[in-house]
Protein backbone atom coordinates (compact mmCIF):
# COMPACT_ATOMS: atom_id res chain seq x y z
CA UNK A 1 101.56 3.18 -31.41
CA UNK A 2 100.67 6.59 -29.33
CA UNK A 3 101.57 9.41 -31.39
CA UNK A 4 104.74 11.57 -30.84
CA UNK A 5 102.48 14.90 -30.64
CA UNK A 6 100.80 12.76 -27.46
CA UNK A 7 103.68 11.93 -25.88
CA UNK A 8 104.83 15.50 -25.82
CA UNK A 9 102.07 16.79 -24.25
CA UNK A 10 101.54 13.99 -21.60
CA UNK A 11 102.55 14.68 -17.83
CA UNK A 12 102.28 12.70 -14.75
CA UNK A 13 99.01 13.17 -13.32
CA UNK A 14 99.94 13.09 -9.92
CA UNK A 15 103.31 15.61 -10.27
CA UNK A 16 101.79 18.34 -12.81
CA UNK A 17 100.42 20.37 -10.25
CA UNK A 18 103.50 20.83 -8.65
CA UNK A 19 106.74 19.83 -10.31
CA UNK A 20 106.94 19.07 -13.92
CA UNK A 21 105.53 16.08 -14.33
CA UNK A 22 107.95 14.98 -17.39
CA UNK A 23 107.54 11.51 -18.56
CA UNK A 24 109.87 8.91 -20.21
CA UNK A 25 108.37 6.43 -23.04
CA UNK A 26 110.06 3.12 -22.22
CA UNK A 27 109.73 -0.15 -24.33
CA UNK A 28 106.49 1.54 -26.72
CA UNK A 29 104.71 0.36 -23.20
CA UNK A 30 105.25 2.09 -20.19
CA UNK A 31 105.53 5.78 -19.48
CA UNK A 32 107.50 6.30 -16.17
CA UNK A 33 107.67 9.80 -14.29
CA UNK A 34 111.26 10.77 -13.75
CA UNK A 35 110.38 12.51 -10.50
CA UNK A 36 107.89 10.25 -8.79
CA UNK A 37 108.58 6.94 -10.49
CA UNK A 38 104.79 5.82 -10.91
CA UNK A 39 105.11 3.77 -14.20
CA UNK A 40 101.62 4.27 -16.41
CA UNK A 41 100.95 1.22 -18.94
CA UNK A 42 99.99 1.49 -22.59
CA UNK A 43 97.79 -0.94 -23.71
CA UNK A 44 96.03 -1.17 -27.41
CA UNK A 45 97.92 2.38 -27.45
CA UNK A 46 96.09 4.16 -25.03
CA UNK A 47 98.19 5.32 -21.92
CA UNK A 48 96.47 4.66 -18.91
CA UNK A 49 96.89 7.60 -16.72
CA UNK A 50 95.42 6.84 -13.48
CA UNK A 51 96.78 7.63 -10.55
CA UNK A 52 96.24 4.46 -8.98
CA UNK A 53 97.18 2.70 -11.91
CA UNK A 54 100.68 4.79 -11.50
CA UNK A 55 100.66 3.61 -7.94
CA UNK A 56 100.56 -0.37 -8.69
CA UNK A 57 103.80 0.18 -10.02
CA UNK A 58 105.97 2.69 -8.25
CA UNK A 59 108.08 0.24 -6.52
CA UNK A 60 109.06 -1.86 -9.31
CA UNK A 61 111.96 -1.04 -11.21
CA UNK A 62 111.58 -0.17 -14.48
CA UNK A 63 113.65 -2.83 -16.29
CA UNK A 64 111.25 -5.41 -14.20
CA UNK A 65 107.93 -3.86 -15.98
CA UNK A 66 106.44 -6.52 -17.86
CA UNK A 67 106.26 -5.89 -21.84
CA UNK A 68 103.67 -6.19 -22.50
CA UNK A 69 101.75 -4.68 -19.87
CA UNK A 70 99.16 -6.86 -18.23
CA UNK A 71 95.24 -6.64 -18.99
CA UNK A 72 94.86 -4.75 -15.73
């Protein structure tokens, strides 16, 4: 599981220069942006936070993100 001190410190790599950047942990898998929408997997407990990774996923809805993520 990714640690609470992580999570609180984690912003949306392609928002934090800008805007806030805040993310939302949903399912112990996925951390979504609340202003962009990119969607960032967690898998073995390491969030993936690519860009492009964010980017596979911005048009699916979040309650259609597979649990658990898939192996890239």
């Amino acid at each position: 599981m990714v640690s609470k001190e992580l999570l609180e410190i984690l912003r949306c790599p392609a928002c934090v220069q800008t805007r806030e950047g805040t993310l939302d942990f949903h399912q112990e898998a996925w951390l979504v942006c609340t202003e962009c929408s990119r969607k960032y997997p967690i898998r073995e407990d390491i969030p993936v936070m690519l860009i492009p990774e964010g980017d596979k996923w911005i048009e699916t809805a979040v309650d259609d993100l597979p649990v658990p993520p898939p192996a890239e």
